[in-house]
PDB file of N, CA and C in Angstrom:
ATOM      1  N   UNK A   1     130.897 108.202 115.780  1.00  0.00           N
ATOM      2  CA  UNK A   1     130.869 108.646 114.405  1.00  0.00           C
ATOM      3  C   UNK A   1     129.699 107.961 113.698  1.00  0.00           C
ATOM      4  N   UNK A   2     128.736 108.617 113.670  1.00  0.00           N
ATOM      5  CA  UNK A   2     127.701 108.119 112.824  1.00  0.00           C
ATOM      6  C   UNK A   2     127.823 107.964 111.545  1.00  0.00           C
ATOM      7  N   UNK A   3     127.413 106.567 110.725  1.00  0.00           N
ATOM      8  CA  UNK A   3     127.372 106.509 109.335  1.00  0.00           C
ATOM      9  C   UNK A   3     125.835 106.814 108.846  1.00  0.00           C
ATOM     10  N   UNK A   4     125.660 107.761 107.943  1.00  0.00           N
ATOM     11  CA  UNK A   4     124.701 108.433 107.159  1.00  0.00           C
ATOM     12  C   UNK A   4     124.770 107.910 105.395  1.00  0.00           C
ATOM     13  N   UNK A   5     123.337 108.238 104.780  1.00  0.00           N
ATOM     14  CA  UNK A   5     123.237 107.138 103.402  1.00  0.00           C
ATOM     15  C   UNK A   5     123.048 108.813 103.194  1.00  0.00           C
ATOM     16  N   UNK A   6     123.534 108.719 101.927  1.00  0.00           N
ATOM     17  CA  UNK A   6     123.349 110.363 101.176  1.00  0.00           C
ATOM     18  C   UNK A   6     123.361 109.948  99.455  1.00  0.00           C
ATOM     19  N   UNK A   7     122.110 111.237  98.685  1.00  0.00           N
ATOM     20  CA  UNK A   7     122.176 110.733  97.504  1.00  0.00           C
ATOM     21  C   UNK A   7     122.597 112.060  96.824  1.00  0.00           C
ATOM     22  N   UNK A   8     123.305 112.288  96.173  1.00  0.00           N
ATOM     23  CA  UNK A   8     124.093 113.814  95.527  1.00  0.00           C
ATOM     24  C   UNK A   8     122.709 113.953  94.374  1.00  0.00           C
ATOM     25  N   UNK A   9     122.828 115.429  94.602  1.00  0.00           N
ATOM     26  CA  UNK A   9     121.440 115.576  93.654  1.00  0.00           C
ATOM     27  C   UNK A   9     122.444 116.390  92.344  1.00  0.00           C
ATOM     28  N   UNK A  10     123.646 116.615  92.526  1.00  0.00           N
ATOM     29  CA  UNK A  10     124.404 116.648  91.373  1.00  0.00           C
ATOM     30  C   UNK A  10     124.355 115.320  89.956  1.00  0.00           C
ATOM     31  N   UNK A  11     124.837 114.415  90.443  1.00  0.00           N
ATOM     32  CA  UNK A  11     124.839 113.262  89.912  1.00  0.00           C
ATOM     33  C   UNK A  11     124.057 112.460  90.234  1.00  0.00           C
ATOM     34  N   UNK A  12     123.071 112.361  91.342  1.00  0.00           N
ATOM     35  CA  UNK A  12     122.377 111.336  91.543  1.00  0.00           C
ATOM     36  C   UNK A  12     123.083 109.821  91.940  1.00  0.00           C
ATOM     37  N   UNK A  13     124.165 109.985  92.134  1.00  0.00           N
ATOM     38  CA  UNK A  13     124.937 108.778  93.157  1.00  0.00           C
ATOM     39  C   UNK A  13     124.515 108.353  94.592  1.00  0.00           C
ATOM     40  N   UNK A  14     124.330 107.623  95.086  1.00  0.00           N
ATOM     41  CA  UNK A  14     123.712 107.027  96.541  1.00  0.00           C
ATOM     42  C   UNK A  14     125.139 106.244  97.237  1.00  0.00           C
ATOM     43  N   UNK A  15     125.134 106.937  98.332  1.00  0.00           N
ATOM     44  CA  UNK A  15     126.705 105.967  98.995  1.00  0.00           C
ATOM     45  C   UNK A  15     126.693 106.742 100.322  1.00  0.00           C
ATOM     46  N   UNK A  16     127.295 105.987 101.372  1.00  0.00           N
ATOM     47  CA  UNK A  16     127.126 105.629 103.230  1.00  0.00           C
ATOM     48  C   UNK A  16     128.201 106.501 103.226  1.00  0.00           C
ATOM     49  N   UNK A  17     128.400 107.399 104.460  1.00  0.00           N
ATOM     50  CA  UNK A  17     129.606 108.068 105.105  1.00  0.00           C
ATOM     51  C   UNK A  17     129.756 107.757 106.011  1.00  0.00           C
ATOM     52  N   UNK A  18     130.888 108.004 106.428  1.00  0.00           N
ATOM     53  CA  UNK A  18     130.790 108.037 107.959  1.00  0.00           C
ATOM     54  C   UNK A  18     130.660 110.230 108.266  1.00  0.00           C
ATOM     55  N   UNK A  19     130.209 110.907 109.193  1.00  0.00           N
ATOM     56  CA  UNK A  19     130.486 111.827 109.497  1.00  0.00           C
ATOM     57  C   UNK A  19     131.048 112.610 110.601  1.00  0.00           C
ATOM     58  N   UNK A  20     131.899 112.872 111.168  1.00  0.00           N
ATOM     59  CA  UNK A  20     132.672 113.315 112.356  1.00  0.00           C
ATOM     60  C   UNK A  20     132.289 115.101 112.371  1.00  0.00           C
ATOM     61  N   UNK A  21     131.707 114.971 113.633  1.00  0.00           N
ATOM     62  CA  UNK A  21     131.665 116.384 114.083  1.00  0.00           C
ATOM     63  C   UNK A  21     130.713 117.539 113.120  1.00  0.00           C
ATOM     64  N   UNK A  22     131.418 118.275 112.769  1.00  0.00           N
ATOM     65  CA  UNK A  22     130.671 119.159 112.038  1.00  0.00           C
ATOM     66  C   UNK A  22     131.131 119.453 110.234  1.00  0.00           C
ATOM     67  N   UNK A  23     131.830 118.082 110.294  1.00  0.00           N
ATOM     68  CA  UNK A  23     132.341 117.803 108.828  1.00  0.00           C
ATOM     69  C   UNK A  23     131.377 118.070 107.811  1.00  0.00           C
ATOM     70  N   UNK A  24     131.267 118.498 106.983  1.00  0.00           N
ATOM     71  CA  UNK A  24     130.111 118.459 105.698  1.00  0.00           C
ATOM     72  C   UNK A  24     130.746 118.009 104.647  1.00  0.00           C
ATOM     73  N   UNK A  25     129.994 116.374 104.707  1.00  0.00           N
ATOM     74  CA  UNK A  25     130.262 115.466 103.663  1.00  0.00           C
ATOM     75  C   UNK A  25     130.179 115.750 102.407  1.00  0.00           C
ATOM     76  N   UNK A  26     130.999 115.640 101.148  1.00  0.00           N
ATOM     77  CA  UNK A  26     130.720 115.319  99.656  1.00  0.00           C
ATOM     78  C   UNK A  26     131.106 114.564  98.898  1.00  0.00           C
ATOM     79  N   UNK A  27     130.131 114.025  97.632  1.00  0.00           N
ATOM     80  CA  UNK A  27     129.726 113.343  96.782  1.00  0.00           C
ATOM     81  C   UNK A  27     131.324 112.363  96.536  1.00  0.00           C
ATOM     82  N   UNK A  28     131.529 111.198  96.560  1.00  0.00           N
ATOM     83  CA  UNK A  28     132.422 110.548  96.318  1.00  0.00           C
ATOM     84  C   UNK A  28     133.095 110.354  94.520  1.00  0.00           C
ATOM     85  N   UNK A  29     131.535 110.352  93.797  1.00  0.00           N
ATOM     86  CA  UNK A  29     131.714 110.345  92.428  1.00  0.00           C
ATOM     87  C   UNK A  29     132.188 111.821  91.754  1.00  0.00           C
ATOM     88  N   UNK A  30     131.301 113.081  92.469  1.00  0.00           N
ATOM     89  CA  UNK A  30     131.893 114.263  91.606  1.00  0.00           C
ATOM     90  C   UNK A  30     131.995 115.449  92.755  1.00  0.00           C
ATOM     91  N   UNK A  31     132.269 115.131  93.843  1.00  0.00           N
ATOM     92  CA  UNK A  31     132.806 115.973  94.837  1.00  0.00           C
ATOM     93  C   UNK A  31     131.701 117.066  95.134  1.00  0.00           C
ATOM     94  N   UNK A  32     130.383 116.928  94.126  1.00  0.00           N
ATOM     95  CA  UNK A  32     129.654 118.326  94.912  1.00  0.00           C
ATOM     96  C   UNK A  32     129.344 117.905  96.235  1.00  0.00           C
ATOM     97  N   UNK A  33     128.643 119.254  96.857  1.00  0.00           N
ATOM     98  CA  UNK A  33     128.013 118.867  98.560  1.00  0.00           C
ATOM     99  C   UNK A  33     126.923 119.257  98.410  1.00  0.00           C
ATOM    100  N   UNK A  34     125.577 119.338  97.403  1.00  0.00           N
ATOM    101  CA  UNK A  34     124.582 119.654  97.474  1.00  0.00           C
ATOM    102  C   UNK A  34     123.879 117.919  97.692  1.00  0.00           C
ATOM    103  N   UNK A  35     123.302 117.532  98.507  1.00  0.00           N
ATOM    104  CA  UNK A  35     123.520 115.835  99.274  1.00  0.00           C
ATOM    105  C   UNK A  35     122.356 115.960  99.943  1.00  0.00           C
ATOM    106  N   UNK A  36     121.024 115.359  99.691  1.00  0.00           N
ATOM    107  CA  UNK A  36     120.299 114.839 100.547  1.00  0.00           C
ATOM    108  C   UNK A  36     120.191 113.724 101.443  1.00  0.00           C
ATOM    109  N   UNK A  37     120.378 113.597 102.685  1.00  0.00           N
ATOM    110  CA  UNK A  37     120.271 112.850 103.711  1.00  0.00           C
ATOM    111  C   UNK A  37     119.186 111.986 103.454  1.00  0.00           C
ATOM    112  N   UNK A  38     119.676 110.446 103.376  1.00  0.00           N
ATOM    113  CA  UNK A  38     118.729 109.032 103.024  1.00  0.00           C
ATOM    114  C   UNK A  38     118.080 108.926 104.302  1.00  0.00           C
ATOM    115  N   UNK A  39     116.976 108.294 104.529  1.00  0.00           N
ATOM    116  CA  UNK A  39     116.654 107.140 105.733  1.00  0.00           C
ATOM    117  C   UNK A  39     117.641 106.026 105.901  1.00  0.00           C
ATOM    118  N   UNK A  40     118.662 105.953 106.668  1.00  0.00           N
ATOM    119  CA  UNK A  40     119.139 104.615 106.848  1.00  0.00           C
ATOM    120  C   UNK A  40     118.568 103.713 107.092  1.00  0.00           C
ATOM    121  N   UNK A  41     118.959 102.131 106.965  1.00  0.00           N
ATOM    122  CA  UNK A  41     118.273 101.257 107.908  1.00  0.00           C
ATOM    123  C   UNK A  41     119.671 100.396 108.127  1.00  0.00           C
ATOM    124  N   UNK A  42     119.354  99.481 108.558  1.00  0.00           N
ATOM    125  CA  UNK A  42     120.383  98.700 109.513  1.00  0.00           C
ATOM    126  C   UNK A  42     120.007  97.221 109.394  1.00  0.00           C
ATOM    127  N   UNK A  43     121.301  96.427 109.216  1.00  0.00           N
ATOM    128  CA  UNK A  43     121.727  95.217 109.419  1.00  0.00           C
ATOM    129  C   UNK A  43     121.591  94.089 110.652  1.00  0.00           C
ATOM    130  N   UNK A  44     120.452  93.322 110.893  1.00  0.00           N
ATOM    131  CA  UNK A  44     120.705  92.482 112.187  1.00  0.00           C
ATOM    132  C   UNK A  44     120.799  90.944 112.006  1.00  0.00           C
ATOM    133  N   UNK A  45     121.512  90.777 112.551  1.00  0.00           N
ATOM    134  CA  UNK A  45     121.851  89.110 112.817  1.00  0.00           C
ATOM    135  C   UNK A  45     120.699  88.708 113.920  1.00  0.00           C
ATOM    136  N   UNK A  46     120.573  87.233 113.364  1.00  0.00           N
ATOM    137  CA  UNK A  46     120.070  86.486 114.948  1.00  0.00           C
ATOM    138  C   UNK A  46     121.195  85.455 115.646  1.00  0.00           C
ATOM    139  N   UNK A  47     121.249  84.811 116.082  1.00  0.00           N
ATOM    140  CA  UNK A  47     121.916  84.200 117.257  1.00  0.00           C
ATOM    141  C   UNK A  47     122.331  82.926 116.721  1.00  0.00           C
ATOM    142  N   UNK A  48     121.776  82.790 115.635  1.00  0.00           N
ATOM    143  CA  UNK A  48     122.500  81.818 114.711  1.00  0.00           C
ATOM    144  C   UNK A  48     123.625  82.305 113.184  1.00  0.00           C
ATOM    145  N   UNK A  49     123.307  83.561 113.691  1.00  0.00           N
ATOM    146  CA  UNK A  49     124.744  84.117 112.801  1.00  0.00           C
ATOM    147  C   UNK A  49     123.682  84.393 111.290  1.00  0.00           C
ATOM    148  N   UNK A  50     122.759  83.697 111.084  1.00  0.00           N
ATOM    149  CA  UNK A  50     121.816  84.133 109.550  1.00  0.00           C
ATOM    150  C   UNK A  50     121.652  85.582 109.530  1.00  0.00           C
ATOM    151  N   UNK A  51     121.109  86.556 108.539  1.00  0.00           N
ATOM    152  CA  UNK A  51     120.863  87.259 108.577  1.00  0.00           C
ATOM    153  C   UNK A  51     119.669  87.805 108.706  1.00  0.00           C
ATOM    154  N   UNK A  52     119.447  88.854 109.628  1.00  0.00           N
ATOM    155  CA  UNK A  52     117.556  89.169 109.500  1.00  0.00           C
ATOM    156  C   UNK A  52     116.878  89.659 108.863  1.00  0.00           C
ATOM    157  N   UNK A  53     115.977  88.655 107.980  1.00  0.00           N
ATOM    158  CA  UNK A  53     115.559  89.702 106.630  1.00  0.00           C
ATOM    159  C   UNK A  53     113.906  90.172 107.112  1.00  0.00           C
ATOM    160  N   UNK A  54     113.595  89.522 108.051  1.00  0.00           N
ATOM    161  CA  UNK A  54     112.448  90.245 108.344  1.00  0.00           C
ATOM    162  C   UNK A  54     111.809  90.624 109.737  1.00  0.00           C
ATOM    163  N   UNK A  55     111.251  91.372 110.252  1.00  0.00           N
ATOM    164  CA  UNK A  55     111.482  91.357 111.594  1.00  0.00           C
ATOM    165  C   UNK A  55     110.511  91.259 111.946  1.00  0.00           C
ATOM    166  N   UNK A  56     110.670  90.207 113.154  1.00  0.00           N
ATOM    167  CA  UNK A  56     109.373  89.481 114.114  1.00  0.00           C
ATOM    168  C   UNK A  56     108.337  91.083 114.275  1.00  0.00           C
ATOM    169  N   UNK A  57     107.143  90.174 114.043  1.00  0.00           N
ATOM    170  CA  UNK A  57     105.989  90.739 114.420  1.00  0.00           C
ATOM    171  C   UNK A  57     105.832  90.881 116.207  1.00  0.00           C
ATOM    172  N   UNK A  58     105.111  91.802 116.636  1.00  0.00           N
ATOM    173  CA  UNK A  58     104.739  91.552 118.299  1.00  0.00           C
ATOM    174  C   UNK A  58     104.015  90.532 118.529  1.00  0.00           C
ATOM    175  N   UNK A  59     103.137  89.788 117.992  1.00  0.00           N
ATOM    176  CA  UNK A  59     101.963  88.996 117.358  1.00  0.00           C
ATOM    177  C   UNK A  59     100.894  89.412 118.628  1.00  0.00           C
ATOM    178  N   UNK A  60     100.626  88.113 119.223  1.00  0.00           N
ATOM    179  CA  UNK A  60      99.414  88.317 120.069  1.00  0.00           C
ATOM    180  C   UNK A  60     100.044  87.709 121.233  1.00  0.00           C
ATOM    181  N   UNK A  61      98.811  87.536 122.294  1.00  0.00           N
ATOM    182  CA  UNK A  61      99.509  87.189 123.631  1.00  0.00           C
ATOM    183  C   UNK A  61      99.978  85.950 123.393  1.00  0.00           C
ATOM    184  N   UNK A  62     100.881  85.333 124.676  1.00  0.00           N
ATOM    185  CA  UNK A  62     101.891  84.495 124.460  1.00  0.00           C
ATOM    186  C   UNK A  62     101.156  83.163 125.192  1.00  0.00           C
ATOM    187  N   UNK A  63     100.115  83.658 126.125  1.00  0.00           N
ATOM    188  CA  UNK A  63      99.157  82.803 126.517  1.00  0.00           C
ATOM    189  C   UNK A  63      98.061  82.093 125.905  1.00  0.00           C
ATOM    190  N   UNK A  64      97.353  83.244 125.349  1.00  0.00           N
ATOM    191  CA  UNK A  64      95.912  82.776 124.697  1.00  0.00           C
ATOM    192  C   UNK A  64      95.848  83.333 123.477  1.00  0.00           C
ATOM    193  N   UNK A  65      96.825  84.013 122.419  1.00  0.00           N
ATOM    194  CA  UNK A  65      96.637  84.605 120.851  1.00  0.00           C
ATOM    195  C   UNK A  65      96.128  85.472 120.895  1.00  0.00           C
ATOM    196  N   UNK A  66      95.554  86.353 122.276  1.00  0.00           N
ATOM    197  CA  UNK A  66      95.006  87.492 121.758  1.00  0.00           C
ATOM    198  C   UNK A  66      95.328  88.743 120.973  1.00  0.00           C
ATOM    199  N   UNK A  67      95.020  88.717 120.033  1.00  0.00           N
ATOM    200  CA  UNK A  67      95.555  90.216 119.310  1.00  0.00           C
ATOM    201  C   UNK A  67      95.818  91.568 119.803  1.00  0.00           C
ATOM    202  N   UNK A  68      95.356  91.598 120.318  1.00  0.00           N
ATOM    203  CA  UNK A  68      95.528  92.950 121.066  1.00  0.00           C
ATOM    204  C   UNK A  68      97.045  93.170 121.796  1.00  0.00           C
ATOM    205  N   UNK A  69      97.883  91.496 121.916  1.00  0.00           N
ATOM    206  CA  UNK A  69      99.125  91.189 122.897  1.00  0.00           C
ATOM    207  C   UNK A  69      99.279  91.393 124.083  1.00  0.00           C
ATOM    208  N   UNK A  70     100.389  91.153 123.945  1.00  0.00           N
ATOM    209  CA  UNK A  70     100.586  90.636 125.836  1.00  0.00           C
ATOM    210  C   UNK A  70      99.926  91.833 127.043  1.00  0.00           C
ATOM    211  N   UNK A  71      99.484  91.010 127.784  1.00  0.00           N
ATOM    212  CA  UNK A  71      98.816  92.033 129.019  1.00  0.00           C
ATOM    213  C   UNK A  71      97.304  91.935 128.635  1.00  0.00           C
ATOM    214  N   UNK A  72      97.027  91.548 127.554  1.00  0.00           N
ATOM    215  CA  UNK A  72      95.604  92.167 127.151  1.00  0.00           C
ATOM    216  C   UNK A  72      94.494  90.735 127.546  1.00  0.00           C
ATOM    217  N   UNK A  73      95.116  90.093 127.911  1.00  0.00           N
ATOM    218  CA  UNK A  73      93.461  88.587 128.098  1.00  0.00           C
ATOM    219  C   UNK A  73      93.787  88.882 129.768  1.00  0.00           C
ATOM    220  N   UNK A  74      92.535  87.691 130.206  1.00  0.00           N
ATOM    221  CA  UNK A  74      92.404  87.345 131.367  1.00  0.00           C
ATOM    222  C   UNK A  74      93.652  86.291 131.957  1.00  0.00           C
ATOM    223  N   UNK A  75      94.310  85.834 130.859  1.00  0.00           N
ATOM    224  CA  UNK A  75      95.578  84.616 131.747  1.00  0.00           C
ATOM    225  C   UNK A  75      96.681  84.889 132.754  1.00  0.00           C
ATOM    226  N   UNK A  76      96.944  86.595 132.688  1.00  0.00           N
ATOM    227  CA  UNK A  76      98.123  86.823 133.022  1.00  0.00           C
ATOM    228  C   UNK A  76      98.440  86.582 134.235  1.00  0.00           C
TER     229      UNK A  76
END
């Protein structure tokens, strides 16, 4: 059951569903179903239980900093 972010273009309310099957979700505040589908994004923890507010870069190689990243120098 996928949860979906939807914003009712009735009222302009923003709020998460869950949706099952071929259900067609509506508006929690005034029940219309005219509802544009948000971009979700998602919640991650790291391994210390904090929350992830930003997410690691690829950076560069792990050998020599090259920018280009891993695979890309002569060290490998």
């Amino acid at each position: 059951m996928p949860l979906y972010e939807y914003a009712c273009q009735a009222c302009d309310h923003k709020f998460e569903t869950l949706v099952r099957g071929g259900e067609l979700p509506e508006c929690p505040s005034c029940h219309g179903t005219h509802l544009e589908k948000k971009q979700s994004t998602f919640a991650g923890r790291i391994s210390s239980g904090s929350p992830l507010t930003e997410i690691p870069s690829g950076g560069g190689c792990g050998h020599c900093g090259d920018p280009r990243g891993p695979g890309s120098c002569s060290m490998n």
